[in-house]
PDB file of N, CA and C in Angstrom:
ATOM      1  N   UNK A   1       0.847  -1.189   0.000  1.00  0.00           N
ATOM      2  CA  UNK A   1       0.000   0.000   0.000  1.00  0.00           C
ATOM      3  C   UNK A   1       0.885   1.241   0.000  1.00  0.00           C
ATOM      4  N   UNK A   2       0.728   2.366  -1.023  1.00  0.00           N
ATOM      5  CA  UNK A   2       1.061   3.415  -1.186  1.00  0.00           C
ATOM      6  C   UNK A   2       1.017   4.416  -0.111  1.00  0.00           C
ATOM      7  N   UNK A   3       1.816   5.501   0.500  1.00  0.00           N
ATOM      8  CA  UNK A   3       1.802   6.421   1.451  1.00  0.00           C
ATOM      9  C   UNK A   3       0.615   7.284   0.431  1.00  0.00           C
ATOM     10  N   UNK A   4       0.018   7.595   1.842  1.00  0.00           N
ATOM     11  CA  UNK A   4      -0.506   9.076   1.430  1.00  0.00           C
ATOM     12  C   UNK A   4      -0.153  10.242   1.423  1.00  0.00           C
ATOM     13  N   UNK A   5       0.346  11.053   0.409  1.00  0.00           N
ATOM     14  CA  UNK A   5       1.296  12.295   0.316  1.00  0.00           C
ATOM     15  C   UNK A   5       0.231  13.137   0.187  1.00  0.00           C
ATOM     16  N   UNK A   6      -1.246  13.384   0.408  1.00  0.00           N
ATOM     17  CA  UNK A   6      -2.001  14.559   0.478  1.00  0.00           C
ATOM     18  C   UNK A   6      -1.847  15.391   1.460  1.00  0.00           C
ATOM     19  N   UNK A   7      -1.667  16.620   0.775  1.00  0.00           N
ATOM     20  CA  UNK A   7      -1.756  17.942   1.804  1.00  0.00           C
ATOM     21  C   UNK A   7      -3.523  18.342   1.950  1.00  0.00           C
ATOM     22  N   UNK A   8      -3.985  17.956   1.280  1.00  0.00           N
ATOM     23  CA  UNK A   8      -5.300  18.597   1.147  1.00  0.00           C
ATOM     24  C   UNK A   8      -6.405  17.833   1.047  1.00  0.00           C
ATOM     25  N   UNK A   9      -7.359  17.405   1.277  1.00  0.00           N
ATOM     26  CA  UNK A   9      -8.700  16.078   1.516  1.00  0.00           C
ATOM     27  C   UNK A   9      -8.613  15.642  -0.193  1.00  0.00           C
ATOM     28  N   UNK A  10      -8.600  16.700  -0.937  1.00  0.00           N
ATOM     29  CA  UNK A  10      -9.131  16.142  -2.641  1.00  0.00           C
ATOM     30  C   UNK A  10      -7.429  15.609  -3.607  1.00  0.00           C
ATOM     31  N   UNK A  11      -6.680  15.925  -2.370  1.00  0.00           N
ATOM     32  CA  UNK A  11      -5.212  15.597  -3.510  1.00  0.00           C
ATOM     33  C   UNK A  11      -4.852  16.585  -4.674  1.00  0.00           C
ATOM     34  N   UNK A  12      -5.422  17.620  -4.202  1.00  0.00           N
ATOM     35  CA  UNK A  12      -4.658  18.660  -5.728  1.00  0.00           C
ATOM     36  C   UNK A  12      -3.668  19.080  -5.475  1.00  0.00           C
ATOM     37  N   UNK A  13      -3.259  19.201  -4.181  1.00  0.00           N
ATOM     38  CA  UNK A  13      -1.293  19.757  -3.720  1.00  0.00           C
ATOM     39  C   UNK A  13      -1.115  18.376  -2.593  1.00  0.00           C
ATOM     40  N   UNK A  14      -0.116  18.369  -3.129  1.00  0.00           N
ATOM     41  CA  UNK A  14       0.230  17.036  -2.384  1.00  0.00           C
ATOM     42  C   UNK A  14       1.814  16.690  -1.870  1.00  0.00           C
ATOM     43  N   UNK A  15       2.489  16.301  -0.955  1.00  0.00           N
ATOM     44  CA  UNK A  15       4.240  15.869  -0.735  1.00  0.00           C
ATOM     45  C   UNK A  15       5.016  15.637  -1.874  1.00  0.00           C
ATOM     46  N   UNK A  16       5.641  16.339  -1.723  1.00  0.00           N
ATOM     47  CA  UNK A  16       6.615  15.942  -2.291  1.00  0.00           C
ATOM     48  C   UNK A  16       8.235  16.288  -2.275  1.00  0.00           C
ATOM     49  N   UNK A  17       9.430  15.326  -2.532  1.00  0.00           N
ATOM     50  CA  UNK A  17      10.737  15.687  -2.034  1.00  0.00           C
ATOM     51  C   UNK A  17      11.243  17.050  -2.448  1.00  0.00           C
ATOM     52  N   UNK A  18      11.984  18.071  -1.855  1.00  0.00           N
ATOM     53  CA  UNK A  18      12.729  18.946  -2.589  1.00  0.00           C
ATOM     54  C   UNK A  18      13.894  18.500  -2.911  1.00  0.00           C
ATOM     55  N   UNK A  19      14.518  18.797  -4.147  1.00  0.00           N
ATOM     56  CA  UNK A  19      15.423  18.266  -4.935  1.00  0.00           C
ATOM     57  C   UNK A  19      16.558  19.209  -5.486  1.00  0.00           C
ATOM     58  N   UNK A  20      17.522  19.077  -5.338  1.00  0.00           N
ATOM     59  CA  UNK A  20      18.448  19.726  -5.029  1.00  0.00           C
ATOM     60  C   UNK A  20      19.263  20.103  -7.054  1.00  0.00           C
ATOM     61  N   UNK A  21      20.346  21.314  -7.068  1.00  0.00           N
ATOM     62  CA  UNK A  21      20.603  21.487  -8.513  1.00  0.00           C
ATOM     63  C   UNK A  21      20.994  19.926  -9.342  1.00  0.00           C
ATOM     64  N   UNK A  22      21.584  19.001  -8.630  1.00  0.00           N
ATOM     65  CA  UNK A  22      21.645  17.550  -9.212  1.00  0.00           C
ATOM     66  C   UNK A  22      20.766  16.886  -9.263  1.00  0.00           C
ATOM     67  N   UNK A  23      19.273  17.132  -8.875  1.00  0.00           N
ATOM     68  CA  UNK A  23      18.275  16.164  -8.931  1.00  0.00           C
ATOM     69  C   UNK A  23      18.124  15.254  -8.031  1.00  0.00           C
ATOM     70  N   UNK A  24      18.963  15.323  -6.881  1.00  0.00           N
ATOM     71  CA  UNK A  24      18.664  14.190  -5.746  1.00  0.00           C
ATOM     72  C   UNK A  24      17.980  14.879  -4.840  1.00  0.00           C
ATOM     73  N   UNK A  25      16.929  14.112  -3.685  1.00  0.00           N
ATOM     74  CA  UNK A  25      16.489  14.950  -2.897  1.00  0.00           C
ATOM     75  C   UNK A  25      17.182  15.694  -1.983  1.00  0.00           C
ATOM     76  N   UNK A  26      16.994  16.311  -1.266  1.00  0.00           N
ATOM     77  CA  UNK A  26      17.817  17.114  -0.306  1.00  0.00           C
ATOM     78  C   UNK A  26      17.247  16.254   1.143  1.00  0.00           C
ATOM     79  N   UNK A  27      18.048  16.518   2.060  1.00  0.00           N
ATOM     80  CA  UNK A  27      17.141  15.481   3.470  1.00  0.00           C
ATOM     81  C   UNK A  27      17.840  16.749   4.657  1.00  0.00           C
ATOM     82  N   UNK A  28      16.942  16.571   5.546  1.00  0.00           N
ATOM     83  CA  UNK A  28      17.141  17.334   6.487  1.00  0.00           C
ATOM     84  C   UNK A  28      17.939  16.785   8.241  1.00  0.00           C
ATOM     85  N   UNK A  29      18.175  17.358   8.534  1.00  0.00           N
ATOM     86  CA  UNK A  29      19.734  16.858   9.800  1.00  0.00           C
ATOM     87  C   UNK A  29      19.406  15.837  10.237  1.00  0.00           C
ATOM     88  N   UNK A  30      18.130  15.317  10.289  1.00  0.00           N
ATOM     89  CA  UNK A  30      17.431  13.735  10.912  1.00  0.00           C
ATOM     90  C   UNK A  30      17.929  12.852   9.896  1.00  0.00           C
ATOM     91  N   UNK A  31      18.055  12.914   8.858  1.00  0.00           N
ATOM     92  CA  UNK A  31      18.417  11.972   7.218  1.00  0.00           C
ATOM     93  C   UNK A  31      17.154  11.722   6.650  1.00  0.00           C
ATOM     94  N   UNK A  32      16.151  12.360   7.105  1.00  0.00           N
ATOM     95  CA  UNK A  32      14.291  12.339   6.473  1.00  0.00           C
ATOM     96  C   UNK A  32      14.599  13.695   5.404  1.00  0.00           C
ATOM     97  N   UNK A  33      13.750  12.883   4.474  1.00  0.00           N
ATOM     98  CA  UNK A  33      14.004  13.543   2.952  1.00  0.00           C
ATOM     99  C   UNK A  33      12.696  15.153   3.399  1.00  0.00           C
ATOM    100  N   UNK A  34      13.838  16.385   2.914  1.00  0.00           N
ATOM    101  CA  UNK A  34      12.909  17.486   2.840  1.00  0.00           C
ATOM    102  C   UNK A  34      11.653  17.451   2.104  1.00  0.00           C
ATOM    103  N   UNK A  35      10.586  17.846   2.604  1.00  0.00           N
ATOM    104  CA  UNK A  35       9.331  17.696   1.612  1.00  0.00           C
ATOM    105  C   UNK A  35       8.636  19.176   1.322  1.00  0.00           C
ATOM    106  N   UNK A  36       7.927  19.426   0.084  1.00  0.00           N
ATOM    107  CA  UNK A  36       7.731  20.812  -0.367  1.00  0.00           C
ATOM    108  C   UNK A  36       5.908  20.236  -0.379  1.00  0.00           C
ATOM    109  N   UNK A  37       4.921  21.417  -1.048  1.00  0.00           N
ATOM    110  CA  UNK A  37       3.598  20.851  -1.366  1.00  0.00           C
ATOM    111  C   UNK A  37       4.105  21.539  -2.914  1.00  0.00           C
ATOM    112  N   UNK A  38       3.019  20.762  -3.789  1.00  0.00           N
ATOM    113  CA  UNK A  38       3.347  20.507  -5.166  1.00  0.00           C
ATOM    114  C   UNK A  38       1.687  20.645  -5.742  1.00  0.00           C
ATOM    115  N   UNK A  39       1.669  21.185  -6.981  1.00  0.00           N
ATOM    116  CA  UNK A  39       0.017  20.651  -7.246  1.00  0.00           C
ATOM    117  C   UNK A  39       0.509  19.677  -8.040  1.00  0.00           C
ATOM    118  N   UNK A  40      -0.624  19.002  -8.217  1.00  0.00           N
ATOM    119  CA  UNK A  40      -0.985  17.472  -8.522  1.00  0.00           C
ATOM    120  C   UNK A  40      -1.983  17.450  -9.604  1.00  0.00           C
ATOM    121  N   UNK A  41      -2.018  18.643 -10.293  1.00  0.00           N
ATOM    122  CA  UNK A  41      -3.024  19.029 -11.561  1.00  0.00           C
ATOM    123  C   UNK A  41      -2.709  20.011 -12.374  1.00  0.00           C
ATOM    124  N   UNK A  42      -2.914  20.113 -13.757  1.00  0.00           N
ATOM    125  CA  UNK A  42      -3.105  21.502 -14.528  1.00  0.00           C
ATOM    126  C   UNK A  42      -1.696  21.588 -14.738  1.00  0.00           C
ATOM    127  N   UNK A  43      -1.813  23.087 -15.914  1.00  0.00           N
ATOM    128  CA  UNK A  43      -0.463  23.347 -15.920  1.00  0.00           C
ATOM    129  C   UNK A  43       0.893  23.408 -14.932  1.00  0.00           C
ATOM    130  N   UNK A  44       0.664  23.413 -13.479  1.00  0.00           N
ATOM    131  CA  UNK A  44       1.660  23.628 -12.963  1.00  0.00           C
ATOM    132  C   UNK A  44       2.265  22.188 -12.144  1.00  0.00           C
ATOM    133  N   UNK A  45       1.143  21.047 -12.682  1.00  0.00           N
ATOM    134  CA  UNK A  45       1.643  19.618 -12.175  1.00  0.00           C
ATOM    135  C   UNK A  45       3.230  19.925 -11.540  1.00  0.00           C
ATOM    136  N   UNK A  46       2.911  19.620 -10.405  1.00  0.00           N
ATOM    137  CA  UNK A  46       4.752  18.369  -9.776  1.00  0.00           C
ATOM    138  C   UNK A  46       5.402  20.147  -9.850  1.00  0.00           C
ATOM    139  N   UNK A  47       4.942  21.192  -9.490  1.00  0.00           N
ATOM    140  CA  UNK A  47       5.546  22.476  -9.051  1.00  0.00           C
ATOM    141  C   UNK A  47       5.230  22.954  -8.161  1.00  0.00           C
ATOM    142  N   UNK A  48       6.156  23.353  -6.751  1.00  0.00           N
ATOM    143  CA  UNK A  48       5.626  23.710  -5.838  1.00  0.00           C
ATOM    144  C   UNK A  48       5.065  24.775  -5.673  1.00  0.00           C
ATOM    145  N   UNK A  49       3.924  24.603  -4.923  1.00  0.00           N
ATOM    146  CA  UNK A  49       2.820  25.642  -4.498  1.00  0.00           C
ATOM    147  C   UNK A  49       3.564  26.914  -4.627  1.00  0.00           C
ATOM    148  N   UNK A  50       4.724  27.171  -3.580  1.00  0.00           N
ATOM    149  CA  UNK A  50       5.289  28.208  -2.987  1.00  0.00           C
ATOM    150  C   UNK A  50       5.905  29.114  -4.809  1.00  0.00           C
ATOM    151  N   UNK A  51       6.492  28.688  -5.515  1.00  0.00           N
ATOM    152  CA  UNK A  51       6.462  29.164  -6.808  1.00  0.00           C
ATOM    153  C   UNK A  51       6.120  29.398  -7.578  1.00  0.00           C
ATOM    154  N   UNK A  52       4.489  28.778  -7.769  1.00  0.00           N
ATOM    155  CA  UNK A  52       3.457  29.145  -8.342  1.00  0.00           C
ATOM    156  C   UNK A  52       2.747  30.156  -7.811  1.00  0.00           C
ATOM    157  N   UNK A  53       2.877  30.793  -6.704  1.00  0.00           N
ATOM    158  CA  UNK A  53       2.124  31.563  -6.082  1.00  0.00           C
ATOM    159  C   UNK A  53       3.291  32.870  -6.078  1.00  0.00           C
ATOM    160  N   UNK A  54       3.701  32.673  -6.429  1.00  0.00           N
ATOM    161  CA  UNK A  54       5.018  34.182  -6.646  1.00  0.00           C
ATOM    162  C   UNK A  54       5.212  34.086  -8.060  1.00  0.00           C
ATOM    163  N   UNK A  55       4.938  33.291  -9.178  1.00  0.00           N
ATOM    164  CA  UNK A  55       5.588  33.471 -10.408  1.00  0.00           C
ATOM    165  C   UNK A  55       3.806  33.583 -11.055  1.00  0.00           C
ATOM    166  N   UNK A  56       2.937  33.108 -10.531  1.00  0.00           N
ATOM    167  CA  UNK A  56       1.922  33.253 -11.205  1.00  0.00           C
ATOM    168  C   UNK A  56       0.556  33.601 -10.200  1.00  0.00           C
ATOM    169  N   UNK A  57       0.319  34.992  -9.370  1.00  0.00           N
ATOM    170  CA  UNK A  57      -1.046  34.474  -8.494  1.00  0.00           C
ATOM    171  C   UNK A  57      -2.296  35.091  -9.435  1.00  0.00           C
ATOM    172  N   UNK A  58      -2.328  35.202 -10.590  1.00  0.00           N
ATOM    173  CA  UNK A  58      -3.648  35.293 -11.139  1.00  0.00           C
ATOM    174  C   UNK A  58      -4.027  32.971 -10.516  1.00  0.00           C
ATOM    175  N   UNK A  59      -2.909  32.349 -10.792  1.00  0.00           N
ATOM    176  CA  UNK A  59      -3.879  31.076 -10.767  1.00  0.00           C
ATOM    177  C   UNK A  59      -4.299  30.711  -9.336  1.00  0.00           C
ATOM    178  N   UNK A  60      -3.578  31.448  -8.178  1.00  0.00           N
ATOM    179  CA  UNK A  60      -4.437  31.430  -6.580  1.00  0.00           C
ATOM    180  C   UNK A  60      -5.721  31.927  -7.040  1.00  0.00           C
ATOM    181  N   UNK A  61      -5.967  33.087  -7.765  1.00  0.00           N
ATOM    182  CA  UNK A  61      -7.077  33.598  -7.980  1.00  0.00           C
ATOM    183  C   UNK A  61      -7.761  33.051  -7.915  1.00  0.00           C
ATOM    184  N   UNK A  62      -7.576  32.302  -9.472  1.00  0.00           N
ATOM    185  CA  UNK A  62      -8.762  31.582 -10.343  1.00  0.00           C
ATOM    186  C   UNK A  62      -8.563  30.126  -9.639  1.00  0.00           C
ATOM    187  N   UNK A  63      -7.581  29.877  -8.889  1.00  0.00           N
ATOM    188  CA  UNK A  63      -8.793  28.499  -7.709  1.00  0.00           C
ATOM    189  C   UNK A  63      -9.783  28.856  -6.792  1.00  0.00           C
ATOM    190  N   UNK A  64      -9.567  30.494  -6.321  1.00  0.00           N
ATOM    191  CA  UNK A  64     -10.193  30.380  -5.798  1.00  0.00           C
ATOM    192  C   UNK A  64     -11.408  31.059  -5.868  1.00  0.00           C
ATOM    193  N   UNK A  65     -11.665  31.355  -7.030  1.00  0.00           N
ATOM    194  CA  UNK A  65     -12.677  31.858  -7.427  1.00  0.00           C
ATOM    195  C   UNK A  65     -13.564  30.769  -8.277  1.00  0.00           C
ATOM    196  N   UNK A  66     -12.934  29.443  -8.514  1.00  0.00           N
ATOM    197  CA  UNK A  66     -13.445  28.174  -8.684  1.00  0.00           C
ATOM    198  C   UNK A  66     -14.031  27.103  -8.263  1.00  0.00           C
ATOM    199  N   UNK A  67     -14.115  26.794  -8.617  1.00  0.00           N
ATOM    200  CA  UNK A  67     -15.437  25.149  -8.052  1.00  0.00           C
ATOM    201  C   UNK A  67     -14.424  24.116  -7.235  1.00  0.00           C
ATOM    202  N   UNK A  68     -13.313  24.602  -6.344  1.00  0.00           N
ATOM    203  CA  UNK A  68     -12.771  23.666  -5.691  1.00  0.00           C
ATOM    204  C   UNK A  68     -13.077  23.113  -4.523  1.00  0.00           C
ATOM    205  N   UNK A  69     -12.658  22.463  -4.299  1.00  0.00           N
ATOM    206  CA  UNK A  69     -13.119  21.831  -2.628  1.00  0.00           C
ATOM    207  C   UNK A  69     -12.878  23.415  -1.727  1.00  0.00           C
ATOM    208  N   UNK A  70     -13.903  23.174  -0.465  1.00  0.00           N
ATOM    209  CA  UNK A  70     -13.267  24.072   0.023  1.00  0.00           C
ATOM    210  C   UNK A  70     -11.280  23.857   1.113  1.00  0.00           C
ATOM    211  N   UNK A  71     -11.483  22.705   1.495  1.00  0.00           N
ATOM    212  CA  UNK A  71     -10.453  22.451   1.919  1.00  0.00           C
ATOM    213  C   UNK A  71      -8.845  22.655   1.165  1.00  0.00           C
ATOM    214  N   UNK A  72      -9.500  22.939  -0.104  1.00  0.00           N
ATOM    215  CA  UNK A  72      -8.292  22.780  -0.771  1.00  0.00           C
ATOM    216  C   UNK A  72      -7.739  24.329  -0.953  1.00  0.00           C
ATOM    217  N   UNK A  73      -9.179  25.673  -1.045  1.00  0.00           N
ATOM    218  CA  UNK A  73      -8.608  26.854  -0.869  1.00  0.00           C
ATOM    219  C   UNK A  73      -7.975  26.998   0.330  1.00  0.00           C
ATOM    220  N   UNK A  74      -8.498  26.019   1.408  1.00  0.00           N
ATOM    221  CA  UNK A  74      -7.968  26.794   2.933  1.00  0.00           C
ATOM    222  C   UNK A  74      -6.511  26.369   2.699  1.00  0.00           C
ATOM    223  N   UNK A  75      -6.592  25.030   2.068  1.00  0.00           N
ATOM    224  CA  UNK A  75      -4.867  24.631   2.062  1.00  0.00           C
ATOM    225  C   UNK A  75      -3.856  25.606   1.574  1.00  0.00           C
ATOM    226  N   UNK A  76      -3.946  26.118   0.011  1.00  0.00           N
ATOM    227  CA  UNK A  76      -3.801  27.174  -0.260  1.00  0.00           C
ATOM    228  C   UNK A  76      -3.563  28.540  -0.024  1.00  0.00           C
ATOM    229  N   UNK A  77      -4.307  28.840   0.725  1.00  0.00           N
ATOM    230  CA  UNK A  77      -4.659  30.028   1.776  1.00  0.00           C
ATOM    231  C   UNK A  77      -3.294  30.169   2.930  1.00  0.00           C
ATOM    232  N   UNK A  78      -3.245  29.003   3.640  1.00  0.00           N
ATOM    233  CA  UNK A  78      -2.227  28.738   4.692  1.00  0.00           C
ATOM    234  C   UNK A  78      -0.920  28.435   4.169  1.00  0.00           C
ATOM    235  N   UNK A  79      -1.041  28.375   2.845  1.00  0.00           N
ATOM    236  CA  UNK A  79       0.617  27.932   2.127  1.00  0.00           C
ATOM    237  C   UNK A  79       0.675  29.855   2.185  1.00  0.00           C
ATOM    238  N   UNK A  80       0.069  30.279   1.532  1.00  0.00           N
ATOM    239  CA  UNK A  80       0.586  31.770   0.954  1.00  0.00           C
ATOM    240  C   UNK A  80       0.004  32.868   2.103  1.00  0.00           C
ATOM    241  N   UNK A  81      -0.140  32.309   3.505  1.00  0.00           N
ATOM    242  CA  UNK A  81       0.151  33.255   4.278  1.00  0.00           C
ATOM    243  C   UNK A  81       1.651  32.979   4.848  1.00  0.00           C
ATOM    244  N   UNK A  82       1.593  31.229   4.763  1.00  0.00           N
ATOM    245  CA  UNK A  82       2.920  31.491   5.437  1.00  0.00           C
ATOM    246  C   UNK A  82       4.129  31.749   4.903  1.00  0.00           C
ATOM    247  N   UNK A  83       4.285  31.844   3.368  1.00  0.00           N
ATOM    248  CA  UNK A  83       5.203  32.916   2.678  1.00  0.00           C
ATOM    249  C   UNK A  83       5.052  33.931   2.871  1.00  0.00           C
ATOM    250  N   UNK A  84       4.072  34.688   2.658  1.00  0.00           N
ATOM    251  CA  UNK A  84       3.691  36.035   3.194  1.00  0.00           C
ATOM    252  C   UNK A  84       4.802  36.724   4.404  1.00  0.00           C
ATOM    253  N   UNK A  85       4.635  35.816   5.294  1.00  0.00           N
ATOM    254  CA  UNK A  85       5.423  36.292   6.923  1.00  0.00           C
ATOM    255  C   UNK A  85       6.452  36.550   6.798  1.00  0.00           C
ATOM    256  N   UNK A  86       7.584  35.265   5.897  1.00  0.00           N
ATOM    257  CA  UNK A  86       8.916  35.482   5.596  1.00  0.00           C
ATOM    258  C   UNK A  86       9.481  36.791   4.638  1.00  0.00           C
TER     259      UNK A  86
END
C-alpha cells in the first residue's frame, strides 16, 4: 500500500521531495528527505505551491474563485500566508 502524500482532503497539492541542482532529494539533519507541497493538476503539475504563487497568483485567484473543494482553498490560503510572513 502506497503512502498518502495529500496535503489537502481532494489531492490537488500534495508531498513531495525537494530536490536539489543535481536532482537528488535534499534530506534534512534527521536523514528524512525534505518535503515541499506541489500541485498534482493543470499546468503547474509536480511544481511547488510556494512558486506558483510568486511566479503566477492570477492562478491562486482563479482556484479560488473556482469550483474547488473548500479544503483545498484553505490549504492554499495557509501555504501563501505562510510565505507572506517570511
Amino acid at each position: 500500500m502506497s503512502e498518502n502524500r495529500n496535503v489537502d482532503f481532494a489531492g490537488r497539492v500534495v508531498w513531495a521531495p525537494v530536490r536539489g541542482a543535481d536532482g537528488q532529494p535534499l534530506v534534512n539533519e534527521d536523514g528524512t528527505e525534505r518535503m515541499q507541497e506541489v500541485f498534482s493538476f493543470g499546468k503547474y503539475k509536480d511544481i511547488p505551491v510556494v512558486d506558483v504563487l510568486r511566479r503566477d497568483p492570477g492562478y491562486f485567484s482563479w482556484i479560488l474563485g473556482s469550483d474547488f473543494p473548500l479544503n483545498t482553498k484553505q490549504v492554499l490560503m495557509r501555504i501563501r500566508l505562510r510565505t507572506m510572513k517570511k
